[in-house]
Protein backbone atom coordinates (compact mmCIF):
# COMPACT_ATOMS: atom_id res chain seq x y z
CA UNK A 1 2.16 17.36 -24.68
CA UNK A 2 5.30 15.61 -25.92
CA UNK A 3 7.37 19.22 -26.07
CA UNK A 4 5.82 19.89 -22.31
CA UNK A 5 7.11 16.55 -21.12
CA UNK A 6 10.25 17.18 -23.05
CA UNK A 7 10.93 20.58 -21.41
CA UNK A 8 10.00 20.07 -17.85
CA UNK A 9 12.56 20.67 -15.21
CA UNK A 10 10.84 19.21 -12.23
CA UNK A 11 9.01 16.17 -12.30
CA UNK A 12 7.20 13.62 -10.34
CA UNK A 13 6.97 9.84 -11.15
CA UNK A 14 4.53 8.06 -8.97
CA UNK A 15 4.73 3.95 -9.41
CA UNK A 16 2.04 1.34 -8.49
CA UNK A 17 2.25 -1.55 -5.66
CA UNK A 18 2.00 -3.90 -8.32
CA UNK A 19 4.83 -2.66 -10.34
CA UNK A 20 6.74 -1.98 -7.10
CA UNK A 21 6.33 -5.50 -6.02
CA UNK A 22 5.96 -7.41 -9.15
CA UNK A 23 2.08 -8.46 -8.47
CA UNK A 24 2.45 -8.91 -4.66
CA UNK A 25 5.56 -11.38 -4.84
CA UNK A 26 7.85 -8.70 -2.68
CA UNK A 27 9.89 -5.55 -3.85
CA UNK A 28 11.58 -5.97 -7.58
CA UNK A 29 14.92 -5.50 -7.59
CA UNK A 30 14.98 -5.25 -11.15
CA UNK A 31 12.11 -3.25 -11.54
CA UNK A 32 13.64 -0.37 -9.11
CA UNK A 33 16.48 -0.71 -10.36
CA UNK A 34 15.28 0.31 -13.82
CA UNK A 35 13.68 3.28 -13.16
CA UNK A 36 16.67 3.93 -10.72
CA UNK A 37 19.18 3.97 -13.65
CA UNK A 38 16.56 6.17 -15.68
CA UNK A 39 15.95 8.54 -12.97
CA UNK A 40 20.24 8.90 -12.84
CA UNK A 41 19.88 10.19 -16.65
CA UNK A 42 17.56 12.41 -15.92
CA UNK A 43 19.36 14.01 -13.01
CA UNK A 44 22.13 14.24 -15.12
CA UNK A 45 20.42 15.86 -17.69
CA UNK A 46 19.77 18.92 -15.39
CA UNK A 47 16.17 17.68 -14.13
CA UNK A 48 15.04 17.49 -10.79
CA UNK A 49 12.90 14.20 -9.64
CA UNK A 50 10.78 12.73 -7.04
CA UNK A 51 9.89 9.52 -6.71
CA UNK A 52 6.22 8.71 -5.30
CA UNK A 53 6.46 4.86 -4.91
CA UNK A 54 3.68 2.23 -3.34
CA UNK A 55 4.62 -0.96 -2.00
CA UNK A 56 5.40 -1.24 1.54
CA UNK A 57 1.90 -3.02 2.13
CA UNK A 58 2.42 -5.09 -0.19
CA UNK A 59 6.03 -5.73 0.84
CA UNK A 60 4.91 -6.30 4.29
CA UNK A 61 2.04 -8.47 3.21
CA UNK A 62 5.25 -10.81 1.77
CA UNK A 63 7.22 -10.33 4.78
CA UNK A 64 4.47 -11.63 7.12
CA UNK A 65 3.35 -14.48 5.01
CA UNK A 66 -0.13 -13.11 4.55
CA UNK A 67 -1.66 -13.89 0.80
CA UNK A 68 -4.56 -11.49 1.19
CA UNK A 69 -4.80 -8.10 1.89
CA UNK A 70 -5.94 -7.29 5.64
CA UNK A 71 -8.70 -5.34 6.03
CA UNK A 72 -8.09 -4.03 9.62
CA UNK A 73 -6.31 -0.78 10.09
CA UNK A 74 -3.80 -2.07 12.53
CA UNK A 75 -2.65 -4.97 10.17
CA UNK A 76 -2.06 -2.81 7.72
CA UNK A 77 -0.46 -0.55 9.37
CA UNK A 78 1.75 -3.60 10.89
CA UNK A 79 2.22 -4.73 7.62
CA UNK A 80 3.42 -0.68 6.37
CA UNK A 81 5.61 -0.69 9.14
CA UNK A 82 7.31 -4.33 8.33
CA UNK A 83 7.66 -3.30 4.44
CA UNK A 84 8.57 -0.11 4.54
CA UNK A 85 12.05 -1.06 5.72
CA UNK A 86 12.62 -3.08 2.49
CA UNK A 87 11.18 -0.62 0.46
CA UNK A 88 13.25 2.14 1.68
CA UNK A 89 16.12 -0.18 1.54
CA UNK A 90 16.00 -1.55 -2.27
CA UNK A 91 15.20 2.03 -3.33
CA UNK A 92 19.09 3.39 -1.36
CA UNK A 93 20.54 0.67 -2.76
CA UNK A 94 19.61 1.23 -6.52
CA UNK A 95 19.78 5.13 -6.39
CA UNK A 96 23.41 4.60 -4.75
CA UNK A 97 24.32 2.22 -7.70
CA UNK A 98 23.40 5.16 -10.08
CA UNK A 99 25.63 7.52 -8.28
CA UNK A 100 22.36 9.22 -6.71
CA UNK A 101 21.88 10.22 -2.91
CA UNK A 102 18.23 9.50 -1.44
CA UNK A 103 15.77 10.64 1.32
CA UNK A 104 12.79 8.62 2.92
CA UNK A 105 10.09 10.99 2.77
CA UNK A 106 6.71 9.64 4.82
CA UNK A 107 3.65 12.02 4.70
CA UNK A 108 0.45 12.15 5.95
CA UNK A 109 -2.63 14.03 5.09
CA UNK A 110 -2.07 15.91 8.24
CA UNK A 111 1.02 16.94 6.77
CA UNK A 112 -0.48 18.83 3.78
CA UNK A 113 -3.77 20.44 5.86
CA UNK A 114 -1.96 22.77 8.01
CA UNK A 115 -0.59 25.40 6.57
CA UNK A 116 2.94 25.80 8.41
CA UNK A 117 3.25 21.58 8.22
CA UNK A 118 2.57 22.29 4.38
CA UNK A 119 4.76 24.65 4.09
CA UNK A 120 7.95 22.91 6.25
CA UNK A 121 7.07 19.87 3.92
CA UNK A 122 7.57 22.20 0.83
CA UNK A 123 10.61 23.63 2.46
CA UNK A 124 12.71 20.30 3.05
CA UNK A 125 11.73 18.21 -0.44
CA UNK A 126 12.85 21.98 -2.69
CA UNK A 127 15.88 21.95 -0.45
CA UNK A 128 16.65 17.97 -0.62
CA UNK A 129 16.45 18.49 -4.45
CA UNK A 130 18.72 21.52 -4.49
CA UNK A 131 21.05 19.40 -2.78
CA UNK A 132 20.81 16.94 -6.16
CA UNK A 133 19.02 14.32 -3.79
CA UNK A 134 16.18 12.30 -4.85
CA UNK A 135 13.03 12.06 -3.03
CA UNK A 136 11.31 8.99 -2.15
CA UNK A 137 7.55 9.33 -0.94
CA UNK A 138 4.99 7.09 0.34
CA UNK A 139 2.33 7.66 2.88
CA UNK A 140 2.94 7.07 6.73
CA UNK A 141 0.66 4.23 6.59
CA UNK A 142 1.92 2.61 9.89
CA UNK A 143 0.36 6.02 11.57
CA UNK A 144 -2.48 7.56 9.55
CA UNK A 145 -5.79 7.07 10.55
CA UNK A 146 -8.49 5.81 7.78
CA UNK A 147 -10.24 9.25 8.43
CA UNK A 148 -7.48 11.26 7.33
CA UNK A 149 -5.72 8.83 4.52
CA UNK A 150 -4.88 9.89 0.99
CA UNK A 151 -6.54 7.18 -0.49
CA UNK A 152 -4.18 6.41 -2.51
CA UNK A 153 -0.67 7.18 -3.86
CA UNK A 154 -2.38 8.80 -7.53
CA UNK A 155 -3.27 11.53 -4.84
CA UNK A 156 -0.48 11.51 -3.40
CA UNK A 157 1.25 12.07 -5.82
CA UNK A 158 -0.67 14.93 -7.65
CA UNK A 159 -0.58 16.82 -4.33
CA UNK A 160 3.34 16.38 -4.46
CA UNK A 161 3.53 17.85 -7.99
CA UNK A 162 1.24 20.79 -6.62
CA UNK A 163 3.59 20.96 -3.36
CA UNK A 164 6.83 21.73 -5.51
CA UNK A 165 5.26 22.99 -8.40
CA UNK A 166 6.42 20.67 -10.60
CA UNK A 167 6.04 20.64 -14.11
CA UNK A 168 4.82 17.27 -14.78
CA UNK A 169 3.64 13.88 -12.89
CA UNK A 170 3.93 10.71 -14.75
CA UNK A 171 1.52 7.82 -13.39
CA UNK A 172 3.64 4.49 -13.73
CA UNK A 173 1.11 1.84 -13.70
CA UNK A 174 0.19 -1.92 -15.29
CA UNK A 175 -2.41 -0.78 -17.91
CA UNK A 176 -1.06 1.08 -21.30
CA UNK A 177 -3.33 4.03 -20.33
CA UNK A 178 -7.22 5.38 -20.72
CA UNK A 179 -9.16 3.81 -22.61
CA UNK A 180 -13.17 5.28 -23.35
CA UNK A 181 -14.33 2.04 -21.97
CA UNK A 182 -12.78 -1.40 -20.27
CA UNK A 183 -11.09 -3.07 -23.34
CA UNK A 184 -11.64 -6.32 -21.64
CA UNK A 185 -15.12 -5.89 -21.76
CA UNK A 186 -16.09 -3.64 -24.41
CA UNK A 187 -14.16 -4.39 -27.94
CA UNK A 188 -15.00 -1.00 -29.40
CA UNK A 189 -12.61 0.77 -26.39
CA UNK A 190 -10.77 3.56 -28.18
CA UNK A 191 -7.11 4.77 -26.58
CA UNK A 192 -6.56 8.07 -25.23
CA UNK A 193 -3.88 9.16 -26.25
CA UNK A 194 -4.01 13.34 -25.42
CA UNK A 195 -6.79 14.95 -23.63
CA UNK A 196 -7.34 18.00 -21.11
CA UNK A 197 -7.37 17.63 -17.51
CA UNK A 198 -10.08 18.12 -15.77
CA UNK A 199 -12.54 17.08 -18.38
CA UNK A 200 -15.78 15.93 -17.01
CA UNK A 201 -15.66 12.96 -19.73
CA UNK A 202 -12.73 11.04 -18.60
CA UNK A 203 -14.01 10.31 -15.19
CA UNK A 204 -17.01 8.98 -16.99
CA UNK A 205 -14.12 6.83 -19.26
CA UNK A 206 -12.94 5.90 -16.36
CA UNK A 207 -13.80 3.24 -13.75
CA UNK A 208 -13.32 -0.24 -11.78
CA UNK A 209 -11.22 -0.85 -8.55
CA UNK A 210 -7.80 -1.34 -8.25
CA UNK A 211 -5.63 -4.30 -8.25
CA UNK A 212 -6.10 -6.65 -5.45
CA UNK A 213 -2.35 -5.54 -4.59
CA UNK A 214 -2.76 -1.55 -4.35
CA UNK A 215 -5.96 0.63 -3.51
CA UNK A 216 -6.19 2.65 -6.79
CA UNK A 217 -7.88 2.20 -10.08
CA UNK A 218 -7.41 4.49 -13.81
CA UNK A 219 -10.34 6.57 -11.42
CA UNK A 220 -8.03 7.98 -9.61
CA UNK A 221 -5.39 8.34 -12.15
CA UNK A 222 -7.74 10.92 -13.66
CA UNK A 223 -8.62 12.61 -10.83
CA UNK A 224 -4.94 13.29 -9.69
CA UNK A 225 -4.08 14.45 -12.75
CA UNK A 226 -7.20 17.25 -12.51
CA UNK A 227 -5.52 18.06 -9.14
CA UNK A 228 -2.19 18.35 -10.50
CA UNK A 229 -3.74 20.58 -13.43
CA UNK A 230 -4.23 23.07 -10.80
CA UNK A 231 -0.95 23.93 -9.87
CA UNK A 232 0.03 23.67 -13.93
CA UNK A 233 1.36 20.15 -14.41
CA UNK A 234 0.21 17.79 -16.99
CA UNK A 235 0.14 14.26 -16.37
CA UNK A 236 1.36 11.34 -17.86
CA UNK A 237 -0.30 7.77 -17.80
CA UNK A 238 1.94 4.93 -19.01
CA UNK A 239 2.60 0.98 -18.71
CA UNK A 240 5.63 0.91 -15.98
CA UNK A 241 7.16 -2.10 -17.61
CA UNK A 242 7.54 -0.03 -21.34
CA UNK A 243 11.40 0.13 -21.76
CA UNK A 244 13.25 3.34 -20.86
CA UNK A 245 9.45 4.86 -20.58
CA UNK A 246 10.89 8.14 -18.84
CA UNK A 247 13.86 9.01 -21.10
CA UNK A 248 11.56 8.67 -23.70
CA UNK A 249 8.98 10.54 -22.26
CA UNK A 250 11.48 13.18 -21.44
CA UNK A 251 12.50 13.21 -25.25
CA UNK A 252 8.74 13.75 -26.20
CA UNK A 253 7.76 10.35 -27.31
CA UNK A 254 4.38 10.10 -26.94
CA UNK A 255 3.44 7.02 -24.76
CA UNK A 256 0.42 6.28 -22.94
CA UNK A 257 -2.34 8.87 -22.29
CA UNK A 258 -0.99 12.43 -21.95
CA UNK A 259 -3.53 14.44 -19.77
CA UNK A 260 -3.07 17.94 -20.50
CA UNK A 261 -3.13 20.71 -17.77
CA UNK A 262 -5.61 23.07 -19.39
CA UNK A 263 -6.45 25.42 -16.52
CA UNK A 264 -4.73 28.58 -14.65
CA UNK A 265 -2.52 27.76 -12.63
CA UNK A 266 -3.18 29.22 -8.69
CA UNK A 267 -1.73 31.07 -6.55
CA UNK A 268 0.43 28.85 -3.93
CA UNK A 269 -1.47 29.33 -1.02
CA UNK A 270 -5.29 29.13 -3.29
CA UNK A 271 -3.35 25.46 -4.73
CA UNK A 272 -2.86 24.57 -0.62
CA UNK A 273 -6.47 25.23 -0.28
CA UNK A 274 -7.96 22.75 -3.27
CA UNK A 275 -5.94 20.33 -2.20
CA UNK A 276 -7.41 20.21 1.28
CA UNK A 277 -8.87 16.74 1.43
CA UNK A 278 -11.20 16.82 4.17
CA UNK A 279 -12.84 20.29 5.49
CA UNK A 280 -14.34 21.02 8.97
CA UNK A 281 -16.95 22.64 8.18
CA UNK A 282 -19.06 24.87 5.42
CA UNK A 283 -20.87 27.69 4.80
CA UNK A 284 -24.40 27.80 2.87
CA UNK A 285 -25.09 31.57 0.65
CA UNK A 286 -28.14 33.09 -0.51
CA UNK A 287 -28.43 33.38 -4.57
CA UNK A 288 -27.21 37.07 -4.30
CA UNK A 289 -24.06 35.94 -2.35
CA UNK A 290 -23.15 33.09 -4.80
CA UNK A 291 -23.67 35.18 -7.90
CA UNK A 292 -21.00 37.98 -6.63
CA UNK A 293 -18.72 35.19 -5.93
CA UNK A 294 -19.05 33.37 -8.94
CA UNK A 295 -19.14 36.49 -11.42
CA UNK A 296 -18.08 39.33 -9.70
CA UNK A 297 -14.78 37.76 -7.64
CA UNK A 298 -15.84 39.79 -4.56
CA UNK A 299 -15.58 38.83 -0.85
CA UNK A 300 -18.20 36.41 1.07
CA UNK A 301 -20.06 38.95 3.50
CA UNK A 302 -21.94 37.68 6.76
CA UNK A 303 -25.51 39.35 5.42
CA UNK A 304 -25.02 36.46 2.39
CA UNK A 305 -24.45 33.79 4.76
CA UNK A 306 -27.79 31.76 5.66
CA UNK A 307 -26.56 28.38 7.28
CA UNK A 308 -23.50 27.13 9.06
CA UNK A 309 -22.61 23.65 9.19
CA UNK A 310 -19.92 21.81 11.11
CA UNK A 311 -17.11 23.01 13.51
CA UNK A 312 -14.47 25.21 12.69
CA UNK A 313 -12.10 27.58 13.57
CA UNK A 314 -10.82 31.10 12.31
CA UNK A 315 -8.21 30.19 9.90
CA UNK A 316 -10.02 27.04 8.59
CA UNK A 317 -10.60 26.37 5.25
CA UNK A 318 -13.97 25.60 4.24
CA UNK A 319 -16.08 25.04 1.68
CA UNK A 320 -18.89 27.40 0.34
CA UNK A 321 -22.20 25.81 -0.87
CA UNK A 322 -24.30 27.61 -3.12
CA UNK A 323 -28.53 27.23 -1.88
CA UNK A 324 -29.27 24.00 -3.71
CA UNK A 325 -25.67 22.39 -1.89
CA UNK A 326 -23.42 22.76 -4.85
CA UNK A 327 -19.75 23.50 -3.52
CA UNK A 328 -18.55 26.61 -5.37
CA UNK A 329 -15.62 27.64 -3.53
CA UNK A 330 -13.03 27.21 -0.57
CA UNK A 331 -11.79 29.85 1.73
CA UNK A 332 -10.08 30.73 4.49
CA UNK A 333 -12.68 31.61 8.03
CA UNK A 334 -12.25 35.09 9.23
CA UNK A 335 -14.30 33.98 11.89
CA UNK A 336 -15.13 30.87 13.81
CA UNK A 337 -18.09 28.31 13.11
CA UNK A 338 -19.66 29.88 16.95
CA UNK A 339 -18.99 33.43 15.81
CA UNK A 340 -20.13 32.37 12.46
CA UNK A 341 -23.62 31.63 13.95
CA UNK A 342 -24.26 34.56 15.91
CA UNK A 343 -22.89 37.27 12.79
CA UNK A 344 -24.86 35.11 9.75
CA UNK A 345 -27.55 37.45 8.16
CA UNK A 346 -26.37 40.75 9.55
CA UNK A 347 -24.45 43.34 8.06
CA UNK A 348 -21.15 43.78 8.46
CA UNK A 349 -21.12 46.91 10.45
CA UNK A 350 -23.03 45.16 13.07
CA UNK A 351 -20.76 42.10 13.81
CA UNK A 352 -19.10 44.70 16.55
CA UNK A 353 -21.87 44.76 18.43
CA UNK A 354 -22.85 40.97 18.29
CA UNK A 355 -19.60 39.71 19.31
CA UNK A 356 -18.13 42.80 20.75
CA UNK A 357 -15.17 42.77 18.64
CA UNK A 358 -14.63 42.65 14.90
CA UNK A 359 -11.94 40.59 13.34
CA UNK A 360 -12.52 41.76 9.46
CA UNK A 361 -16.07 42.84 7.75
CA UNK A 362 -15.68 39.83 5.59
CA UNK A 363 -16.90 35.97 6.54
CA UNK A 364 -13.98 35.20 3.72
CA UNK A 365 -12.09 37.93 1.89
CA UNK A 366 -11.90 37.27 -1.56
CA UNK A 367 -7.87 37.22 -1.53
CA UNK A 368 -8.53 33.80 1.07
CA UNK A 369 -11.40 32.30 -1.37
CA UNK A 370 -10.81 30.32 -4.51
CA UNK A 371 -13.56 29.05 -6.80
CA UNK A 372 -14.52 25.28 -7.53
């Protein structure tokens, strides 16, 4: 892991609300200005960086005098709104001090879900970086619905790293790394130090909720870094506070828990699809249909399809449940949830004739569909 950290080009750091705002008590200009100066060296050094940073709750919660964390939407988004200013501020201020140039980038899952959004949001943070400009990302909390929120900035950040196919994400945060168990509660806790992405066993290690300052807790850590093993970046989890943790991180010191991305990486447009968040709607298949998916890589047919669920349009992504409910793939509708309906058990040479037009023979070709 140390000589993949050592020779990546592109990289995402994504830091934690507590970090950001020194456990609630506003931004920290010392803090920023730390990983400011480091983020200078690595720009020098040829890299390319974004910066996914929390915070602007939190900064807002300061602002506004409020001790506790609202739990209504519009406070918080009030409260986004108020910090968000401060944030963006202390963050031009430090990268200017380094010699760096900076851009405000607010996303939403909306952002990400359609395709040409995706794609413009691809477009401007690869050009911002050829033009040797750092990236700052949050969330557009003062606008996002709860419905449609990341979650959380781990998220956030993996689906940044799969955006611009970086080549790794490192998780700034207030806790050393994974450990098997709590090691406040549980003596015998053993460090991770290296493990694969995506392994079934570290969601188990993981657990708990976040701080009372952000939303995330090592949970989602591990699950962003499976997402950003998709799209071939390993991840990185590491105390914030450790001195000069990304220069040596870029040297290959090994710090924290290195989460290593293990799997293929897909195809651009198969990545946008896993990374969809929320789907419209799904599509339940006979035994016969999920075997040739699953083994043989063909195309989902309408004769395999036995159940439609939810509303969606051609063009859609949705998911593909095997009999017993099981998701076992994603793909892109040929046809729409209504059309769906009507074409479900029947061949394809008869979809013609039931809708009186025929799109493509195919419910999903296999070139649109990408297994779970």
């Amino acid at each position: 892991m140390s000589t993949v950290l050592a020779s990546a080009r592109r990289i995402v750091v994504k830091v934690g609300s507590s970090l950001v705002t020194n456990e609630g008590r506003g931004v920290d200009a010392e803090a920023i200005g730390n990983w400011s100066r480091q983020l200078a060296a690595l720009a020098r050094d040829g890299r390319e960086v974004v910066m996914v940073s929390s915070g602007a709750i939190a900064e807002g919660m300061k602002r506004l005098g409020w001790t506790t964390r609202p739990k209504e939407l519009n406070e918080l988004q009030a409260a986004a709104a108020v910090g968000q200013m401060g944030l963006a501020q202390m963050y031009e201020t430090r990268l200017s001090e380094q010699g760096l140039r900076s851009a405000q980038v607010l996303l939403t899952h909306a952002d990400l879900a359609d395709r040409e959004r995706y794609l413009n949001a691809r477009s401007t943070l690869l050009t911002l970086l050829a033009l040797g400009v750092v990236p700052v990302i949050n969330e557009n909390d003062t606008v996002v619905t709860d419905e449609i929120k990341f979650g959380d900035n781990d998220t956030l950040g993996a689906l940044v790293a799969n955006l611009i196919e970086a080549d790794a994400l490192v998780i700034l945060t207030d806790q050393r790394g994974l450990y098997s168990a709590d090691p406040r509660k549980d003596p015998e806790a053993r460090f991770i130090d290296v493990a694969t992405a995506g392994d079934p066993a570290l969601e188990q290690m993981a657990g708990g909720a976040g701080s009372s300052i952000g939303r995330g807790g090592m949970i989602t850590k591990v699950l962003a870094a499976k997402r950003a093993a998709g799209s071939g970046a390993s991840t990185v989890i590491a105390w914030g506070r450790e001195p000069d943790v990304l220069l040596r991180l870029a040297r290959g010191e090994a710090i924290g828990s290195a989460l290593v991305a293990g799997t293929p990486k897909f195809a651009a447009r198969k990545q946008w699809m896993i990374d969809h968040l929320q789907l419209r709607g799904a599509v339940v298949v006979d035994a016969g249909a999920a075997l040739k998916l699953r083994e043989d890589g063909k195309s989902l047919l309408p004769i395999g399809v036995v159940e439609v669920q939810g509303e969606f349009a051609r063009g859609d992504v949705i998911a593909v449940l095997a009999p017993g409910g099981e998701v076992i793939a994603r793909g892109l509708a040929n046809y729409s949830s209504a059309e769906a309906r009507l074409i479900s058990r029947h061949a394809s040479s008869q979809i013609e004739s039931l809708l009186g037009y025929a799109h493509e023979p195919e419910m999903i070709h296999r070139t649109n569909l990408v297994l779970v």
